[in-house]
PDB file of N, CA and C in Angstrom:
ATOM      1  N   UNK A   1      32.876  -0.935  -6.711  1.00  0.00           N
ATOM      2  CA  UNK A   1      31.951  -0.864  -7.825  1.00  0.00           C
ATOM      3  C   UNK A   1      30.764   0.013  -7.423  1.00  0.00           C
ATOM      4  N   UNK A   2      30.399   0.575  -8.815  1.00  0.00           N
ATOM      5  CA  UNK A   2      29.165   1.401  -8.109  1.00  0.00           C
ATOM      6  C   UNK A   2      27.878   1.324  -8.594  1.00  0.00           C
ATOM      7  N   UNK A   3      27.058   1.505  -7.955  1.00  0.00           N
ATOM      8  CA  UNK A   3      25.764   0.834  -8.451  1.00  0.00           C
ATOM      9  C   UNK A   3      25.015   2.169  -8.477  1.00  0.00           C
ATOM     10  N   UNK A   4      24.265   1.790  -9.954  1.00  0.00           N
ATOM     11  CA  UNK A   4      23.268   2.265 -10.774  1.00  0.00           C
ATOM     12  C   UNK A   4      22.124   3.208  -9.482  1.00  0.00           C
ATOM     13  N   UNK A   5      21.970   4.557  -9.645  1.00  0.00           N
ATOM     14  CA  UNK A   5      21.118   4.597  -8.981  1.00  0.00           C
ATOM     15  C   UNK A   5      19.619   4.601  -9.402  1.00  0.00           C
ATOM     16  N   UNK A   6      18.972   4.378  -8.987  1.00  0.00           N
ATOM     17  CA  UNK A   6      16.900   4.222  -9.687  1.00  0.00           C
ATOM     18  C   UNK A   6      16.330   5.352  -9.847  1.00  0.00           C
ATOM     19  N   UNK A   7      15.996   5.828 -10.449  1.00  0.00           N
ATOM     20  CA  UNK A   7      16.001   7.039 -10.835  1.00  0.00           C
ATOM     21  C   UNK A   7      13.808   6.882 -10.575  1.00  0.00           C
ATOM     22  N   UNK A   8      13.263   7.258  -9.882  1.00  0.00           N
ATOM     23  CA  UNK A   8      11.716   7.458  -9.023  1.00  0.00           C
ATOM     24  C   UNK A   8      11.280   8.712  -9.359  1.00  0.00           C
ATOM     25  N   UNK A   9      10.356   9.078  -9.976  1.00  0.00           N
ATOM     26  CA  UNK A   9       9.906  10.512  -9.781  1.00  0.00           C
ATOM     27  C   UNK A   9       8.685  10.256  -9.114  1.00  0.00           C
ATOM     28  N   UNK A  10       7.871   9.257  -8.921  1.00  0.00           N
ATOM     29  CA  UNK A  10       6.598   9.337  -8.282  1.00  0.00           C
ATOM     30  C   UNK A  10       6.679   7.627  -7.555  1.00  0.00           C
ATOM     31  N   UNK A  11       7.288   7.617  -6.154  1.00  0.00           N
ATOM     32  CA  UNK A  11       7.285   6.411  -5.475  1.00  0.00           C
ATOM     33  C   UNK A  11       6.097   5.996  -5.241  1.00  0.00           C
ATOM     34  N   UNK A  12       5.305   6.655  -5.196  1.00  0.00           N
ATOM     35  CA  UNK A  12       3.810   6.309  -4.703  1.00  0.00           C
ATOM     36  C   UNK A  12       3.290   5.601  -5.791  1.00  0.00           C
ATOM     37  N   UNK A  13       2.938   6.440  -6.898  1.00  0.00           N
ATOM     38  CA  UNK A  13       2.599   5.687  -8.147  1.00  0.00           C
ATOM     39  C   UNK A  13       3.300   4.197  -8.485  1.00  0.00           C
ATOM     40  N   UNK A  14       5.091   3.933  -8.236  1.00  0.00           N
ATOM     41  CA  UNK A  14       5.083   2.789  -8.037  1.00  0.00           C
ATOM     42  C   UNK A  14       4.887   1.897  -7.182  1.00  0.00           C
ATOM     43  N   UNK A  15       5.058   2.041  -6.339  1.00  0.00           N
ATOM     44  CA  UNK A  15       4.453   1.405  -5.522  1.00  0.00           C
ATOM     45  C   UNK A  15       2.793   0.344  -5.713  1.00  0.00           C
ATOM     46  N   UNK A  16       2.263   1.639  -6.373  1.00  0.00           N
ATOM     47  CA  UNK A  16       0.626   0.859  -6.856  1.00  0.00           C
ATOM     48  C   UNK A  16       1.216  -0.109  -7.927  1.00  0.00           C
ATOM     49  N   UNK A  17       1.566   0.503  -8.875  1.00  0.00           N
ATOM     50  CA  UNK A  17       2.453  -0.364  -9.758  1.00  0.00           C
ATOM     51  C   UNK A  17       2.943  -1.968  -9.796  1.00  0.00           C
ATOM     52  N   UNK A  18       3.382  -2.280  -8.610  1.00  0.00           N
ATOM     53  CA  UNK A  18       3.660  -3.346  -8.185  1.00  0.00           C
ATOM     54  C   UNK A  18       3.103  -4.217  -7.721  1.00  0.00           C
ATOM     55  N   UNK A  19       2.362  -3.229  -7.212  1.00  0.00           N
ATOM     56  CA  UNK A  19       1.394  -4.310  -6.006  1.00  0.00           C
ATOM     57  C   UNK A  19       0.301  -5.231  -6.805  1.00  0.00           C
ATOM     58  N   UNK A  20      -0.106  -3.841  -8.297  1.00  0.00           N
ATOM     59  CA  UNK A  20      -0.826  -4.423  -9.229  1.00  0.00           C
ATOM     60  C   UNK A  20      -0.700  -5.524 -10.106  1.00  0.00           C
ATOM     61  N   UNK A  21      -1.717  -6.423 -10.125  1.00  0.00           N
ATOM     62  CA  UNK A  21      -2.256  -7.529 -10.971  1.00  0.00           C
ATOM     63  C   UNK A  21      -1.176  -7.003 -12.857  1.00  0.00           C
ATOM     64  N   UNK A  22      -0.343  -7.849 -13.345  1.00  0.00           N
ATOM     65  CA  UNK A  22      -0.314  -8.330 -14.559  1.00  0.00           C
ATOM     66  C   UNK A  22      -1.428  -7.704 -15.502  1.00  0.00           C
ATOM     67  N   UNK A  23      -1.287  -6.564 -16.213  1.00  0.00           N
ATOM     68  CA  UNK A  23      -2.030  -6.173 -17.025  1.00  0.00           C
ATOM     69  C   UNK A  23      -2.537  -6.947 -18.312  1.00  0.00           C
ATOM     70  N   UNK A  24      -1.677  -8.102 -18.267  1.00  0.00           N
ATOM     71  CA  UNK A  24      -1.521  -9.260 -19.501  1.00  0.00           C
ATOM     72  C   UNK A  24      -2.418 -10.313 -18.899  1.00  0.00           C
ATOM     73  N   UNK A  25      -1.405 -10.841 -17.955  1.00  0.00           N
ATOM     74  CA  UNK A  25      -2.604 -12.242 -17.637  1.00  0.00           C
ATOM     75  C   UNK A  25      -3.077 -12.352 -16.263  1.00  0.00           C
ATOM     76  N   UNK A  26      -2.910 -11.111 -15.269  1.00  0.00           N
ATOM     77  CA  UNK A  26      -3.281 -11.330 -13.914  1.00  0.00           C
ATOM     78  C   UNK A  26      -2.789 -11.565 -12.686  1.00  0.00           C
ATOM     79  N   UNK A  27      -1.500 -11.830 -13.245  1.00  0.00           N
ATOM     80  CA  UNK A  27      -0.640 -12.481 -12.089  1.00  0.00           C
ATOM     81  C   UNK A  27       0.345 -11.099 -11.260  1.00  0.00           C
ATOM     82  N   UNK A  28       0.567 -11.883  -9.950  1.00  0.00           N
ATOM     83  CA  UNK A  28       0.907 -10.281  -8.959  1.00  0.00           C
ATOM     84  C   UNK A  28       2.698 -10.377  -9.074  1.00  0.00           C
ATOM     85  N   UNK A  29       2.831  -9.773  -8.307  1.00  0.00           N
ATOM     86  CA  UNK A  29       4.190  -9.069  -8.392  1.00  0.00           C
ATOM     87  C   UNK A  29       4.865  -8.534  -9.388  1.00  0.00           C
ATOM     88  N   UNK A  30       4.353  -7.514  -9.894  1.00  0.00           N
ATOM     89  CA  UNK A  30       5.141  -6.811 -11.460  1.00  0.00           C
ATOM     90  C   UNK A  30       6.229  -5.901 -11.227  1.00  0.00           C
ATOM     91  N   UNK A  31       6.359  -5.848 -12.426  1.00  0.00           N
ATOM     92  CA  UNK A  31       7.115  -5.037 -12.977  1.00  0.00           C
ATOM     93  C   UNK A  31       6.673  -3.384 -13.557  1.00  0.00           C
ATOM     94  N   UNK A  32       7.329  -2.098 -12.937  1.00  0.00           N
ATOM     95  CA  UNK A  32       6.219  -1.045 -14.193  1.00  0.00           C
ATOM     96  C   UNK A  32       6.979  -1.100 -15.332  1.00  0.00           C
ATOM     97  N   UNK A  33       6.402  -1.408 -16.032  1.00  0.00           N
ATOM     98  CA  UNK A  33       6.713  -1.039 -17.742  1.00  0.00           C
ATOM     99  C   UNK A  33       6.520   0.061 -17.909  1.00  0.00           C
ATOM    100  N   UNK A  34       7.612   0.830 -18.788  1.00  0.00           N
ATOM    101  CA  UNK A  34       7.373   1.843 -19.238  1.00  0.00           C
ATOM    102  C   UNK A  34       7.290   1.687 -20.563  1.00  0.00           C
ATOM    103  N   UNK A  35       6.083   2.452 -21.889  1.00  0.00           N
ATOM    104  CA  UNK A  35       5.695   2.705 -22.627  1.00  0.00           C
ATOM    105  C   UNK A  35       7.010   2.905 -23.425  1.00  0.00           C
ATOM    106  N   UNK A  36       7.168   4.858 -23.330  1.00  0.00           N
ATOM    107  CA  UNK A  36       8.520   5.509 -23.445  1.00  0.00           C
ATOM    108  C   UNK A  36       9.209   5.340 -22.280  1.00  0.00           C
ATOM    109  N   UNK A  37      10.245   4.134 -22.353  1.00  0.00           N
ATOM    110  CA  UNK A  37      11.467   4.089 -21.506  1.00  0.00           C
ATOM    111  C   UNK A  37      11.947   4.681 -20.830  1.00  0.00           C
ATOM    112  N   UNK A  38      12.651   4.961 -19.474  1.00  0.00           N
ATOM    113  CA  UNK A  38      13.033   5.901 -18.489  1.00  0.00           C
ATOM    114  C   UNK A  38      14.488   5.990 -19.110  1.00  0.00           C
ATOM    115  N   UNK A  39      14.918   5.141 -20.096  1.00  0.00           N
ATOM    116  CA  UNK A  39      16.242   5.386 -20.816  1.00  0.00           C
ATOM    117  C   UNK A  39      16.151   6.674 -21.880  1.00  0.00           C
ATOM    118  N   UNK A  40      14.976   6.439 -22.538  1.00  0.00           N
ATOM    119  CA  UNK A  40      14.565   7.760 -23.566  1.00  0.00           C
ATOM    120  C   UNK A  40      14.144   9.058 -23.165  1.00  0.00           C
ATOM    121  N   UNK A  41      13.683   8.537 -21.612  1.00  0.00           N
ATOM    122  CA  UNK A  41      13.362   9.947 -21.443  1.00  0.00           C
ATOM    123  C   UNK A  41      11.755   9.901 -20.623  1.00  0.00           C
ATOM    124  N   UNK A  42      11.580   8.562 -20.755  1.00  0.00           N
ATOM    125  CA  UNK A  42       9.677   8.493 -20.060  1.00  0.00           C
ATOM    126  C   UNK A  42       9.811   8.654 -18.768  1.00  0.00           C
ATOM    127  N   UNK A  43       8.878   9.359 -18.843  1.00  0.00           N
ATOM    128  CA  UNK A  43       8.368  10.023 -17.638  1.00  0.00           C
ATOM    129  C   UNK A  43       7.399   8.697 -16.252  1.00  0.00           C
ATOM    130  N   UNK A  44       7.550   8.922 -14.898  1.00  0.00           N
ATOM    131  CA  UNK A  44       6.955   7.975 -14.345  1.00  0.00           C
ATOM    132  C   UNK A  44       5.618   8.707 -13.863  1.00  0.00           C
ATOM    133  N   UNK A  45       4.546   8.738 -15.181  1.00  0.00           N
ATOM    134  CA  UNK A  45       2.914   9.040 -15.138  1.00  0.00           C
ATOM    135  C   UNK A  45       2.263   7.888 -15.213  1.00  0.00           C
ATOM    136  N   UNK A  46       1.201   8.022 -14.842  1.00  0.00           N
ATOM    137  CA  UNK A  46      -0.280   6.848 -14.905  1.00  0.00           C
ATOM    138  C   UNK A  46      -0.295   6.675 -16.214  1.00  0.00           C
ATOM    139  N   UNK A  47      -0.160   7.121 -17.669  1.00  0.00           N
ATOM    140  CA  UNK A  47      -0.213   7.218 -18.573  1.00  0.00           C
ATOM    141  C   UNK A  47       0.576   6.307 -19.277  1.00  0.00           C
ATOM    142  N   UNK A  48       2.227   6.276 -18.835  1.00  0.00           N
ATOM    143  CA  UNK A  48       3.297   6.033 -19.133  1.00  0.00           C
ATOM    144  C   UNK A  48       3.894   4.273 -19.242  1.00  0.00           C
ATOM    145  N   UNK A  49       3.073   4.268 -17.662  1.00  0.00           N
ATOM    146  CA  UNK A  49       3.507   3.173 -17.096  1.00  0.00           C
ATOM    147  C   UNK A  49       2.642   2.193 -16.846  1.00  0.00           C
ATOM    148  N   UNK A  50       2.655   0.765 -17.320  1.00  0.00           N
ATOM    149  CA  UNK A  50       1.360  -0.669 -17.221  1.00  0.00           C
ATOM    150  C   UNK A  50       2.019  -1.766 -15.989  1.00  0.00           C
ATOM    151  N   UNK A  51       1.476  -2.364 -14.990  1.00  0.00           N
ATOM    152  CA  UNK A  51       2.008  -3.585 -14.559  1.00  0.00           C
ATOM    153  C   UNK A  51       1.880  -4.531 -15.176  1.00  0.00           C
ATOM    154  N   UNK A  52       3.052  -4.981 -15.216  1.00  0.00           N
ATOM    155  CA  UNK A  52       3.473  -6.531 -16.067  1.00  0.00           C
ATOM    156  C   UNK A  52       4.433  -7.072 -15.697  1.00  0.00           C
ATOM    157  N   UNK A  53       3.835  -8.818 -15.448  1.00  0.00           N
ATOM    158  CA  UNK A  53       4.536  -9.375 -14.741  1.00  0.00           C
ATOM    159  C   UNK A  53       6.000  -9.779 -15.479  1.00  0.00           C
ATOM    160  N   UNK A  54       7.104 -10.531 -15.010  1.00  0.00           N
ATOM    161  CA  UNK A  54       8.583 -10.317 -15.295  1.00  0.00           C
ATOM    162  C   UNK A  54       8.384 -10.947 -16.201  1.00  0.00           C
ATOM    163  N   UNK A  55       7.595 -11.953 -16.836  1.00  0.00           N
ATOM    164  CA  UNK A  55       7.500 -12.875 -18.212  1.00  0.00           C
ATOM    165  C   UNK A  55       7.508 -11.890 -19.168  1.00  0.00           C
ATOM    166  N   UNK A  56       6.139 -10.689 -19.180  1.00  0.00           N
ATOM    167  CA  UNK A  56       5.017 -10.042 -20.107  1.00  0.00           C
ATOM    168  C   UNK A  56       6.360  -8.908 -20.331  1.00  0.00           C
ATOM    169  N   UNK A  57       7.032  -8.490 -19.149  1.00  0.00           N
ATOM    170  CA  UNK A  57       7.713  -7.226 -19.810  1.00  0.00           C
ATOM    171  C   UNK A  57       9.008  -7.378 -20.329  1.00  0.00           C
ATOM    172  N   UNK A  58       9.131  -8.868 -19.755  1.00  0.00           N
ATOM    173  CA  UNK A  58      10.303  -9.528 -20.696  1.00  0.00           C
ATOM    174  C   UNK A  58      10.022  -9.385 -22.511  1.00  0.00           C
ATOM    175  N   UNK A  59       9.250  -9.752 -22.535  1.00  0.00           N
ATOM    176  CA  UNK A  59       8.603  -9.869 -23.858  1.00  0.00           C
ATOM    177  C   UNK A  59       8.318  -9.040 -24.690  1.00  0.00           C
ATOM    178  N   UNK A  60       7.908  -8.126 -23.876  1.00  0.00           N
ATOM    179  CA  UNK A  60       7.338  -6.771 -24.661  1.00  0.00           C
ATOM    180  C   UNK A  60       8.955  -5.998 -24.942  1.00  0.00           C
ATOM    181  N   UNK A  61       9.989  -6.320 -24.117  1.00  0.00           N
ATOM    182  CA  UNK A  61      11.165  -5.599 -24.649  1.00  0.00           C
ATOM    183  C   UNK A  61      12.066  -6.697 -25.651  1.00  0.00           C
ATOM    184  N   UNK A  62      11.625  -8.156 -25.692  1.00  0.00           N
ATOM    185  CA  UNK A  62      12.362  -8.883 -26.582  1.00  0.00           C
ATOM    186  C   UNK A  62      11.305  -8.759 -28.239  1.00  0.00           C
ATOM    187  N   UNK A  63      10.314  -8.669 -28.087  1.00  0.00           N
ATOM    188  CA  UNK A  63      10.020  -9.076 -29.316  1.00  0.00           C
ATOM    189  C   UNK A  63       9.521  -7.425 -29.885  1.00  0.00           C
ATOM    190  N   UNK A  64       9.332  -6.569 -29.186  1.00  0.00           N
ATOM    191  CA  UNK A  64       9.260  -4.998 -29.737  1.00  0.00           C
ATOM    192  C   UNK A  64       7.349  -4.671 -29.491  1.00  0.00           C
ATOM    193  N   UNK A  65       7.237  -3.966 -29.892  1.00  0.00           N
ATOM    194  CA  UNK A  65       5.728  -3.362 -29.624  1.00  0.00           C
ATOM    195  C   UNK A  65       4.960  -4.250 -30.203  1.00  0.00           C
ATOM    196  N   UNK A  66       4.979  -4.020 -31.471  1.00  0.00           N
ATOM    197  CA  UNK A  66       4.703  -4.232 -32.765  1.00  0.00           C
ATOM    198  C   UNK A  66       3.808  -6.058 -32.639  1.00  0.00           C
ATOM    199  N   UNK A  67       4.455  -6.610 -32.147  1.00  0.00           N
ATOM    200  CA  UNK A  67       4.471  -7.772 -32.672  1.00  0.00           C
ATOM    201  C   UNK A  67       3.186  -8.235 -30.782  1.00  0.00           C
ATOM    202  N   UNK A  68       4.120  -7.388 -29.972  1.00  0.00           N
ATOM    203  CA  UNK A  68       3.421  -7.243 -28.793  1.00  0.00           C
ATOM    204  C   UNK A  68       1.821  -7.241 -28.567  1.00  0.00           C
ATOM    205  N   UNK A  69       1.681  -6.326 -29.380  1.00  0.00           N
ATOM    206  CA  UNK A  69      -0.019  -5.583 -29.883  1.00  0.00           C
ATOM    207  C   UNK A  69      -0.825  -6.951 -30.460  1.00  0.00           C
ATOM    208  N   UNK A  70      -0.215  -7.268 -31.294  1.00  0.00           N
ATOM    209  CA  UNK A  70      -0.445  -8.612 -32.286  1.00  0.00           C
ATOM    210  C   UNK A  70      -1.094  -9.678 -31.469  1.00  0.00           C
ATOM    211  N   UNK A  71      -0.003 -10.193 -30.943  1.00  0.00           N
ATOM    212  CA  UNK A  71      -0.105 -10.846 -29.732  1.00  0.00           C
ATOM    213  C   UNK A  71      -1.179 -10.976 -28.651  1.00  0.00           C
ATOM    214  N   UNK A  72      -0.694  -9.404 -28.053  1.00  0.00           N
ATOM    215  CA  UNK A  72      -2.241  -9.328 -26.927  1.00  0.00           C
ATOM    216  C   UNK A  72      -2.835  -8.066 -27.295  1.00  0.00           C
ATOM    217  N   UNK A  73      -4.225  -8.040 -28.201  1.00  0.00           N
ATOM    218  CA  UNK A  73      -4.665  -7.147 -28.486  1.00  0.00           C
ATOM    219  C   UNK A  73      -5.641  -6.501 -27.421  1.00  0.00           C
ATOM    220  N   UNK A  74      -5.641  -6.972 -26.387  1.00  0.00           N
ATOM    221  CA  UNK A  74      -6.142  -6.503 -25.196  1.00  0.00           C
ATOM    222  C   UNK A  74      -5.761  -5.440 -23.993  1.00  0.00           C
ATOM    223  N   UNK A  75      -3.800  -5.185 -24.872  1.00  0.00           N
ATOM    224  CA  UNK A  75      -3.009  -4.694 -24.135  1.00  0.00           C
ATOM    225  C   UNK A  75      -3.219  -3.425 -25.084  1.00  0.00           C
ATOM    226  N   UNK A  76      -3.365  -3.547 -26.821  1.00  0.00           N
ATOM    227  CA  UNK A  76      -3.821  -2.134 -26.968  1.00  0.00           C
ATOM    228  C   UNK A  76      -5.031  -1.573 -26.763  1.00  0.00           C
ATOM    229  N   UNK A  77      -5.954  -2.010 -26.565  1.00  0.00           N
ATOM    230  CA  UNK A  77      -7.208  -1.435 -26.439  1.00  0.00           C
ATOM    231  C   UNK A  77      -6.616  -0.782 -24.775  1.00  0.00           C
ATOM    232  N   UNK A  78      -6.291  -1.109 -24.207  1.00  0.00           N
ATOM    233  CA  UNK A  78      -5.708  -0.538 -22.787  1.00  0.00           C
ATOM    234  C   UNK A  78      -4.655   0.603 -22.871  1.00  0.00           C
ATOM    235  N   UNK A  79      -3.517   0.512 -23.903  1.00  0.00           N
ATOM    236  CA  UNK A  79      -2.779   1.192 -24.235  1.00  0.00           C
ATOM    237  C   UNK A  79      -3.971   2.510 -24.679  1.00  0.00           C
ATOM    238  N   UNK A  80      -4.744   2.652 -25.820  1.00  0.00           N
ATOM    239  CA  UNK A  80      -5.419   3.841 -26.352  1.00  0.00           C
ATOM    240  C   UNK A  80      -5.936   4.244 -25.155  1.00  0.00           C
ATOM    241  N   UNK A  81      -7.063   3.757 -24.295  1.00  0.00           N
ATOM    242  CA  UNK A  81      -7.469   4.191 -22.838  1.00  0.00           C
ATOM    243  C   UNK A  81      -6.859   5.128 -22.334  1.00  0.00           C
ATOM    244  N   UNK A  82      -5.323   4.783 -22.050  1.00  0.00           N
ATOM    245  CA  UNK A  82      -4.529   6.147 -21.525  1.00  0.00           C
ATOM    246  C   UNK A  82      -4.092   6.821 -22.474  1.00  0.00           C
ATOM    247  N   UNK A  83      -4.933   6.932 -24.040  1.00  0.00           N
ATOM    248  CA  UNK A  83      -3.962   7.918 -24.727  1.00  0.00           C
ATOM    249  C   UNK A  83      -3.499   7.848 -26.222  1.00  0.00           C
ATOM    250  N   UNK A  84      -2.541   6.385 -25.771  1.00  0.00           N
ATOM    251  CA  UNK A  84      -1.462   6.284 -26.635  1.00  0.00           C
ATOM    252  C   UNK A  84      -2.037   5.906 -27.887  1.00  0.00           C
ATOM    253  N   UNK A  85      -1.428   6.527 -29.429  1.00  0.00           N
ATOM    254  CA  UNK A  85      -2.162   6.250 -30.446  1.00  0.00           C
ATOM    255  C   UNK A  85      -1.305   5.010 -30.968  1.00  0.00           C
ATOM    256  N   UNK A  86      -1.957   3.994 -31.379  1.00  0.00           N
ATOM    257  CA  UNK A  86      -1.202   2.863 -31.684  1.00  0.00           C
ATOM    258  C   UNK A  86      -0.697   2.322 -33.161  1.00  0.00           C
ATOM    259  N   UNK A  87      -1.606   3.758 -33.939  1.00  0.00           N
ATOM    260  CA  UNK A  87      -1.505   3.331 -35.044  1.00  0.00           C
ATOM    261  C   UNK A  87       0.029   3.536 -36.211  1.00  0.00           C
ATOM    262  N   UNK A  88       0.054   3.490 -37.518  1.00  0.00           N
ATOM    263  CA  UNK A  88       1.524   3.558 -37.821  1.00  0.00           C
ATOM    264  C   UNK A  88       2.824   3.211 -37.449  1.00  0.00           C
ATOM    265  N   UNK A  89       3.834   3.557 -37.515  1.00  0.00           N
ATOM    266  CA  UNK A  89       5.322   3.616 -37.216  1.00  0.00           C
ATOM    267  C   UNK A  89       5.751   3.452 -35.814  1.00  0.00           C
ATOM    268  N   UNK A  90       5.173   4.300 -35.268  1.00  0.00           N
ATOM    269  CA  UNK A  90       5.446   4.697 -33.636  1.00  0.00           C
ATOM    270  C   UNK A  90       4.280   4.767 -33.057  1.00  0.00           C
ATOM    271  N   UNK A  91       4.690   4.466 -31.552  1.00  0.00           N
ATOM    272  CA  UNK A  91       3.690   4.328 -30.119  1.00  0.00           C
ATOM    273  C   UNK A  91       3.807   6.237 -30.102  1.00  0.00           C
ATOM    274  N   UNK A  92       2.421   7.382 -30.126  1.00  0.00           N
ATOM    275  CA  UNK A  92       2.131   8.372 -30.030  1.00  0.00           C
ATOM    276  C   UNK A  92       1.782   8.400 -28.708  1.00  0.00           C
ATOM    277  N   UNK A  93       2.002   9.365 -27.595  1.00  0.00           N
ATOM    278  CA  UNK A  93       1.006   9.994 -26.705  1.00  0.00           C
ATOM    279  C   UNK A  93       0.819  11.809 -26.856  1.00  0.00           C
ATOM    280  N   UNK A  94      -0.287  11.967 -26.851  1.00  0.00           N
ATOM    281  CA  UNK A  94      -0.211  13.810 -26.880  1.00  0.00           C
ATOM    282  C   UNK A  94       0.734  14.249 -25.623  1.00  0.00           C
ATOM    283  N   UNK A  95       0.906  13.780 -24.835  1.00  0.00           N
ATOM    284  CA  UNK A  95       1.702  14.397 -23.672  1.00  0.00           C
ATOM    285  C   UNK A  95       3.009  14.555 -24.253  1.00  0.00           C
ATOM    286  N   UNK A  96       3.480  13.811 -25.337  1.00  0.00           N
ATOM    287  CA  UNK A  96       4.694  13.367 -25.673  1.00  0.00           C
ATOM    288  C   UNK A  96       5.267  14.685 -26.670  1.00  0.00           C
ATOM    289  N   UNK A  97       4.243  15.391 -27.039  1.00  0.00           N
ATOM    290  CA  UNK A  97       4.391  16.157 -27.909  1.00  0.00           C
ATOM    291  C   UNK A  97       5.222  15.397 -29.561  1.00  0.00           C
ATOM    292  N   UNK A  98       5.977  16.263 -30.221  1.00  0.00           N
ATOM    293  CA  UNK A  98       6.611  15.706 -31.075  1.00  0.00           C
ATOM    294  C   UNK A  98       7.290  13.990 -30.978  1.00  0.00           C
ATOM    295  N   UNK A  99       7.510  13.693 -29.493  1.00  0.00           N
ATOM    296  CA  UNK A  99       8.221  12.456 -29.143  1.00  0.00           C
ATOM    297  C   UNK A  99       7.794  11.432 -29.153  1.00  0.00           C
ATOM    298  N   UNK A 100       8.163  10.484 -29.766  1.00  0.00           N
ATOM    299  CA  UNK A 100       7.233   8.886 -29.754  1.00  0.00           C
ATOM    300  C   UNK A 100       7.993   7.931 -29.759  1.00  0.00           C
ATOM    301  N   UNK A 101       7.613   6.644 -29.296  1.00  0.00           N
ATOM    302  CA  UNK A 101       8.637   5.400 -29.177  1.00  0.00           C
ATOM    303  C   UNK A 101       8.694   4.663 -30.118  1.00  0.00           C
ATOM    304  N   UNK A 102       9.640   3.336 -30.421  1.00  0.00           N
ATOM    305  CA  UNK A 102      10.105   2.276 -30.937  1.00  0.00           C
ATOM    306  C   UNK A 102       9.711   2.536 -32.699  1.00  0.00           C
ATOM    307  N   UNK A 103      10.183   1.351 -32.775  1.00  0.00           N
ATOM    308  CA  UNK A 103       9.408   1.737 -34.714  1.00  0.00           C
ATOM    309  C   UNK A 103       9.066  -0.342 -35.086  1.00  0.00           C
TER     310      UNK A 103
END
């Protein structure tokens, strides 16, 4: 059998990633979340990517953005910080050009 390889463009950056505090509630050993997905195509930038612990990014991929934001509106005011426009249909970043996530 063959296993998946991890696809890293900036080990360093994760690395911080991990080590970092739960962007949700504080707690250590995360996860990087990616914004735009490394399945769609996201890129591994400071921009891109939040630590969150295995509960928070559980969550944020079961219940969708949307409802996410709702939830912890503390995570968008953090989200715009790096960028991302939160408003309407889709998660915007200018880096993204035409490209944007989820609906």
């Amino acid at each position: 059998m063959f296993q998946k390889r991890k696809r890293v463009e900036n080990g360093y950056l994760m690395d911080l990633i991990i080590k970092a505090p739960c962007c949700i509630c504080g707690r250590g050993n995360c996860d990087p979340s990616h914004v735009k997905t490394r399945a769609s195509g996201g890129p591994d930038v400071e921009w891109n990517i939040f630590p969150m612990c295995r509960f928070h990014h559980t969550e944020w991929g079961q219940i969708g953005w949307k409802k996410f934001l709702m939830r912890y509106p503390i995570f968008k005011f953090k989200l715009r910080l790096k960028g991302w426009d939160t408003e309407g249909d889709r998660l915007t970043h200018p880096s993204l050009g035409a490209s944007s996530c989820g609906s």
